[in-house]
Protein backbone atom coordinates (compact mmCIF):
# COMPACT_ATOMS: atom_id res chain seq x y z
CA UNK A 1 19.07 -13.97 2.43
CA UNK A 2 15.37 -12.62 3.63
CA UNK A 3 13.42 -11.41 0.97
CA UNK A 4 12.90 -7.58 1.07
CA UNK A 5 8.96 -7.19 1.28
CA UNK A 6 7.77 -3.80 -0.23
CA UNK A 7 5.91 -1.12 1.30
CA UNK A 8 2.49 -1.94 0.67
CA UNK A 9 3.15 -5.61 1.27
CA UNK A 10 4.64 -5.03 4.23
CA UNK A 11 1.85 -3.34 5.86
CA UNK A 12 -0.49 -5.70 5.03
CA UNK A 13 1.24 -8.59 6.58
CA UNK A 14 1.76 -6.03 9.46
CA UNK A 15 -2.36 -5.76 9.67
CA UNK A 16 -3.21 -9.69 9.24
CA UNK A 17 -0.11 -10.37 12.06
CA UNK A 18 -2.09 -7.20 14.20
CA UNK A 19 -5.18 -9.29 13.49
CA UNK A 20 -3.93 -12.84 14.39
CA UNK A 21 -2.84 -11.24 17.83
CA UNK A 22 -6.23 -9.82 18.60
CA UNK A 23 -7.49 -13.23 17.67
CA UNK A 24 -5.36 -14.62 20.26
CA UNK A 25 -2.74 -15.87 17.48
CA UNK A 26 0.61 -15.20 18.15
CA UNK A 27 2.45 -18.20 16.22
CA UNK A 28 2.75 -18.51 12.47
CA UNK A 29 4.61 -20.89 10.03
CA UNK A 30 4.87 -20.54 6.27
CA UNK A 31 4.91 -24.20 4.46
CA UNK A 32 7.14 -24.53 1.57
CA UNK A 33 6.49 -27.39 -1.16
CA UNK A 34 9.15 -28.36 -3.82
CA UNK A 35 7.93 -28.67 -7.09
CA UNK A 36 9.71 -31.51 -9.01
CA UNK A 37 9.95 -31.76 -12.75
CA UNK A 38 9.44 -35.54 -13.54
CA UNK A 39 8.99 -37.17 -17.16
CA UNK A 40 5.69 -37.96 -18.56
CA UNK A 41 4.77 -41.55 -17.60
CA UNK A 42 2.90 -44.11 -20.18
CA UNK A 43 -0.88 -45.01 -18.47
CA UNK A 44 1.08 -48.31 -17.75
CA UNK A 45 3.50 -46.47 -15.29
CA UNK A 46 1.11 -44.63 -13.81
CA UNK A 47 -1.13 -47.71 -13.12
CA UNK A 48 2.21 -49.12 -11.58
CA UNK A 49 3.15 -46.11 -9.40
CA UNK A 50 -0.27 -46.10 -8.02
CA UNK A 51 -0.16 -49.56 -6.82
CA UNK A 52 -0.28 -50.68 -3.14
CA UNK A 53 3.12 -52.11 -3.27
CA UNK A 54 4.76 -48.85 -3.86
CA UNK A 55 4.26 -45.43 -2.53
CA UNK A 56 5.66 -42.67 -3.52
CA UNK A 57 8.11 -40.71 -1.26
CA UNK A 58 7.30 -37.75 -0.05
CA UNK A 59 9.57 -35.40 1.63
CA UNK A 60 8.41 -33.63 4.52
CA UNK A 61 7.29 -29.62 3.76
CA UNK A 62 9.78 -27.15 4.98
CA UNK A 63 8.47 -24.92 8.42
CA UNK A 64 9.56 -21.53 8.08
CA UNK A 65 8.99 -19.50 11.13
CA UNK A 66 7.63 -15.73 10.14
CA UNK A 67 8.41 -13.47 12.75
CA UNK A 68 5.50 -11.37 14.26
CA UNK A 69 7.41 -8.47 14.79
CA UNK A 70 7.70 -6.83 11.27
CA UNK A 71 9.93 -3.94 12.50
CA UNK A 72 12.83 -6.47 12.58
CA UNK A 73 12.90 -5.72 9.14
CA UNK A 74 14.47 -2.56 10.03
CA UNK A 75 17.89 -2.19 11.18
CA UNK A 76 16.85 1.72 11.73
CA UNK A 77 14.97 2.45 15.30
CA UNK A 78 13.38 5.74 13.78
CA UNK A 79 11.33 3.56 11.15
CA UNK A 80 11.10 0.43 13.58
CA UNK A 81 9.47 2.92 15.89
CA UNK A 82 6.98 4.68 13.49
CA UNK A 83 5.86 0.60 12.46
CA UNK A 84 5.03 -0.02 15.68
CA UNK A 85 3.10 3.36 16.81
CA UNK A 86 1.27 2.06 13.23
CA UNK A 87 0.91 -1.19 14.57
CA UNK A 88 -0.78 0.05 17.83
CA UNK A 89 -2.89 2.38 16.00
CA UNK A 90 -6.13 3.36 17.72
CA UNK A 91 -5.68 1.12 20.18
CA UNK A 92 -9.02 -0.31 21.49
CA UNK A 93 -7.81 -3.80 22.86
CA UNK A 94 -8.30 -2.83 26.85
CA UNK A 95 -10.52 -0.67 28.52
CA UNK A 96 -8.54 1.92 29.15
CA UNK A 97 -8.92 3.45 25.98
CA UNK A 98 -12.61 3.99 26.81
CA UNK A 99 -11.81 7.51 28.72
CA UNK A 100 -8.36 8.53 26.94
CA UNK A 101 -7.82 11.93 25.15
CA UNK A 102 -4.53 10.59 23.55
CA UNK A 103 -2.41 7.83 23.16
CA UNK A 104 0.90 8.35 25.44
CA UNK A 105 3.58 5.92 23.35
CA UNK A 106 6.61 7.09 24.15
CA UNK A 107 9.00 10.12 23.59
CA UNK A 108 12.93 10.62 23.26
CA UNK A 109 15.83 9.84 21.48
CA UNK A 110 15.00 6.54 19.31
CA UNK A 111 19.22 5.71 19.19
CA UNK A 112 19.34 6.63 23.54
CA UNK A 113 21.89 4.84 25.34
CA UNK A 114 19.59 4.81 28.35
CA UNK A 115 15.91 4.62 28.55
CA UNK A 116 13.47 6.08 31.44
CA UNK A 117 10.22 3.32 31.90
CA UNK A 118 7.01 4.63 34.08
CA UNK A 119 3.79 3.36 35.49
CA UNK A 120 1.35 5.04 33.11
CA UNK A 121 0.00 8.92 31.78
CA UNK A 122 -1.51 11.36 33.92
CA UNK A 123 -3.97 13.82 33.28
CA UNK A 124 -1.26 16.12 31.80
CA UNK A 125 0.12 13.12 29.46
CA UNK A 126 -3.12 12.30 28.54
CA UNK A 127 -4.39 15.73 27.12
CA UNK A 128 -0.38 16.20 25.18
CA UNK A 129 0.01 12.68 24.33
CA UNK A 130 3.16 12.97 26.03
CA UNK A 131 4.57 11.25 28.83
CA UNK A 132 5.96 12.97 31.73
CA UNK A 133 4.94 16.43 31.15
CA UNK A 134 3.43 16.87 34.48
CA UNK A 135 5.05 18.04 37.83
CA UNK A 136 6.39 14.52 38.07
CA UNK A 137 7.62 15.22 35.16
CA UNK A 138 9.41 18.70 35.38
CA UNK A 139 11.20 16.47 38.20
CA UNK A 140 12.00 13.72 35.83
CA UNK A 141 13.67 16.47 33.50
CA UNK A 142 15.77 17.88 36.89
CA UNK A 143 16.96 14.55 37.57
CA UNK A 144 17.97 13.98 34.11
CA UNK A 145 19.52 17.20 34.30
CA UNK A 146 21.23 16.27 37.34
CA UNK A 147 23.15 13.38 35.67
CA UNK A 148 24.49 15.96 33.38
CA UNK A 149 21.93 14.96 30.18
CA UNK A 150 19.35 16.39 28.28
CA UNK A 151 15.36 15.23 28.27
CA UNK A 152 16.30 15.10 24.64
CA UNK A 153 19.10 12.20 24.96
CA UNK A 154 17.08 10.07 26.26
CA UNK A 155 13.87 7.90 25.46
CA UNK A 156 10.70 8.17 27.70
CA UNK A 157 8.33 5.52 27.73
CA UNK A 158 5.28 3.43 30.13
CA UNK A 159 4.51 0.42 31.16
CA UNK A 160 0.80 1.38 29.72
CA UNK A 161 0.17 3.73 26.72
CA UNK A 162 -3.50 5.51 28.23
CA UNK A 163 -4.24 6.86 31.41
CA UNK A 164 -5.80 4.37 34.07
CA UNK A 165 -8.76 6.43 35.87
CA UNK A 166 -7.91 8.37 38.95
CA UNK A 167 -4.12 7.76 38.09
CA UNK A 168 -4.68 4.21 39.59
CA UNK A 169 -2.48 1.36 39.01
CA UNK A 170 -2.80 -0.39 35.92
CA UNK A 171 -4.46 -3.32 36.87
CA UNK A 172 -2.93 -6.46 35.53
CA UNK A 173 -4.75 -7.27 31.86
CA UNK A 174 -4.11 -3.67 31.05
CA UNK A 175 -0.40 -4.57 31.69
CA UNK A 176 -0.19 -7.52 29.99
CA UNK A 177 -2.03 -5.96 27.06
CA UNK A 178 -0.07 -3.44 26.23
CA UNK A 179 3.34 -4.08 27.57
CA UNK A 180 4.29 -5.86 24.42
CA UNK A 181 4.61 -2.69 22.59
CA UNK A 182 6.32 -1.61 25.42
CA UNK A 183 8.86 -4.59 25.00
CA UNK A 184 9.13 -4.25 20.77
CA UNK A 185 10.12 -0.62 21.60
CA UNK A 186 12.94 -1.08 23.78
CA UNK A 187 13.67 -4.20 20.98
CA UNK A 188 14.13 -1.51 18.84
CA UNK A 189 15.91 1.09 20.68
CA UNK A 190 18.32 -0.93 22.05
CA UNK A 191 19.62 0.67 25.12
CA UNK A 192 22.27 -0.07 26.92
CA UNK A 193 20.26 1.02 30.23
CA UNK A 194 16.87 1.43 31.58
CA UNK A 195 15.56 2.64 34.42
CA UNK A 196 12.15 1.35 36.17
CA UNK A 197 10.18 4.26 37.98
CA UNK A 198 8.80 3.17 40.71
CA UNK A 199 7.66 -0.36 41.84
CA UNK A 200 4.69 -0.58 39.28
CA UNK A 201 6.98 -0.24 36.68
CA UNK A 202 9.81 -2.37 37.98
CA UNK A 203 6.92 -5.04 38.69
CA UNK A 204 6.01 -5.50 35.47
CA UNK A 205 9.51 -5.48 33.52
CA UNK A 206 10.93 -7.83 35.98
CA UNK A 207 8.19 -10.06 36.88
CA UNK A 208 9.21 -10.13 40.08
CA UNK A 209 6.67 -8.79 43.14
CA UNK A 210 9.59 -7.54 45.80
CA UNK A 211 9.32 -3.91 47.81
CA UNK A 212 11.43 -1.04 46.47
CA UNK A 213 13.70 -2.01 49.02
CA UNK A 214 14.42 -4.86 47.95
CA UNK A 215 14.35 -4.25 43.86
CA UNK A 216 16.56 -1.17 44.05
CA UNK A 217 20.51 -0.77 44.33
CA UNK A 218 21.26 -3.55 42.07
CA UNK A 219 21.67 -4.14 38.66
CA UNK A 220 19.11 -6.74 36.39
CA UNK A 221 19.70 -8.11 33.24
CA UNK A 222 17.27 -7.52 30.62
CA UNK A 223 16.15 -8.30 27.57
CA UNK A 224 12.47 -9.07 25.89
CA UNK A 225 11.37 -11.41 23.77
CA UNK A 226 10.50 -9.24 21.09
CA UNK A 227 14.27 -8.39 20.89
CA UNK A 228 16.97 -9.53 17.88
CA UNK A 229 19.33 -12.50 19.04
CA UNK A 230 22.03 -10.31 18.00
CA UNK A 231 21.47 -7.66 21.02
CA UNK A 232 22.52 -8.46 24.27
CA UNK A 233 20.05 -6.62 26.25
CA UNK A 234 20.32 -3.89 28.64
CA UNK A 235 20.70 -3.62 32.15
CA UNK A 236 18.06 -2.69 34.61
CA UNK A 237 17.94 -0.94 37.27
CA UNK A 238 15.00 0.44 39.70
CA UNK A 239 14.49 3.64 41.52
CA UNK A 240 11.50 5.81 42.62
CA UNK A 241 8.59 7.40 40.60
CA UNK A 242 9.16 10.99 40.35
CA UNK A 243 5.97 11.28 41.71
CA UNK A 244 6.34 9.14 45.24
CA UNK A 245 9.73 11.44 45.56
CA UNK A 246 7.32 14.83 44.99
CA UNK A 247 5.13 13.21 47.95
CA UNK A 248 8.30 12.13 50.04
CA UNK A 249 11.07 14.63 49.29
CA UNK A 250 13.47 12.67 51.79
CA UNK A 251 13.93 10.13 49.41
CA UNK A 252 15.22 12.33 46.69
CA UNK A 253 19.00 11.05 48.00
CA UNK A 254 18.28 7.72 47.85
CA UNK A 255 16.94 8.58 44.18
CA UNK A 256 20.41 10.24 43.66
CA UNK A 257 22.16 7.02 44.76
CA UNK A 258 20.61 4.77 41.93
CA UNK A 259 20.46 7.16 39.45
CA UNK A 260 24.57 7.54 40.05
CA UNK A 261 24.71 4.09 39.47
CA UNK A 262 23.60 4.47 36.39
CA UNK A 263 25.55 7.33 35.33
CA UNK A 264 29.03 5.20 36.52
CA UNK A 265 27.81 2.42 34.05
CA UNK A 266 27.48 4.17 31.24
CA UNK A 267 30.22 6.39 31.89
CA UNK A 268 28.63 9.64 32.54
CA UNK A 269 30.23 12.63 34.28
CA UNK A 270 27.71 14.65 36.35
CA UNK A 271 28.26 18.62 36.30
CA UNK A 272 29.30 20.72 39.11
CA UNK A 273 26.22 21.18 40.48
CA UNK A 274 23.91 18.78 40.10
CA UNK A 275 20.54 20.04 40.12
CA UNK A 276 18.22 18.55 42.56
């Protein structure tokens, strides 16, 4: 059984494990030696042992793989969560924290069944610290509605965590450096679906570069590295940014279509009337 680390120990091998990765470390091994009692030995044995026509045997040290995701520690997503917003901290480790206001890491339910992934903050996310809080965001919340849940039931995340300049694309180092939080968060939310907004998003948790047309109306599995062998993953699936619909209402219904999808997986009734 894993030895429970405390507190303060914990976040110290949480800071040298942050520190290794900036480094460009990412794998680390523990060595184990046995100790072996043995009797004392007269200076005659000792001459004897130390001759070239014996050696003495020595077994090979045990590897022990440390994990450099401390949050597995937790089998709680709240405190899983709050290690890894520590773990980010003030994150400096791509340029786009050079004309943030806030951090944007993520907002929700930490125990959601389903999971909402965008492209990065706006100007609106970027002065809350918030994602979606925009206008593409008051549409996120209607579609949400829509499927009969709450902005409340379900977690809201990005691809990046600060706001590219000019709302561009995150261009692909900011991607790749901040995605792994991305990826330990849904680790530790665990949910049973998640849907890509747009193609920027869908891009970048799929690795695959396909149109929307192509990368929506289907179903991927997923599941990151970051994630414990004991979860099966989640499903995947892709639709539009809230923001490309607010720019081309006419594909609100084909927005409808995937987001239905979803709702049939997990098993969720829509009201009445859904909102649109």
């Amino acid at each position: 059984m894993p030895r429970t680390l405390d507190t303060q120990t914990r976040h110290a091998l949480a800071d040298r494990v942050r520190y290794c990765h900036e480094m460009g470390i990412y794998d680390f091994y523990r060595r184990e030696t046995a100790v072996i009692d043995e009797p004392a030995q007269s200076h005659s044995d000792a001459q004897e042992e130390m001759s070239p026509k014996k050696s003495a045997a020595v077994s090979p040290a045990t590897i022990v793989p440390i994990s450099p995701y401390p949050e597995h520690g937790f089998t709680d997503p709240i405190s899983a969560l709050k290690l890894i917003r520590e773990d980010l901290g003030d994150c400096t480790r791509c340029k786009l924290h050079q004309q943030r206001n806030k951090i944007v890491f993520g907002v929700g339910d930490p125990h959601a069944e389903l999971m909402f992934v965008g492209e990065g903050p706006g100007a609106d996310e970027d002065a809350q610290g918030e994602p979606f809080v925009g206008r593409a965001g008051q549409l996120l919340n209607n579609m949400i509605k829509a499927m009969g849940l709450r902005r409340e039931d379900v977690y809201i995340a990005n691809i990046v965590k600060c706001r590219p300049p000019g709302n561009r694309q995150p261009e692909r180092d900011e991607s790749e450096t901040c995605s792994p939080f991305l990826m330990r968060q849904i680790a530790a939310i665990k949910p049973k679906a998640i849907v890509a907004l747009g193609a920027t998003a869908a891009k970048n948790l799929l690795a695959l570069n396909a149109p929307m047309t192509e990368l929506r109306g289907r179903w991927y599995d997923f599941k990151p590295a970051a994630a414990d062998p004991a979860w099966p993953g989640a499903r995947l699936a892709v639709t539009y940014h809230p923001a490309f619909l607010l720019r081309d209402p006419r594909q609100k219904g084909e927005a409808w279509r995937d987001l239905q999808m979803v709702m049939k997986y997990l098993g969720i009734e829509p009201p009445k009337k859904a909102v649109e």
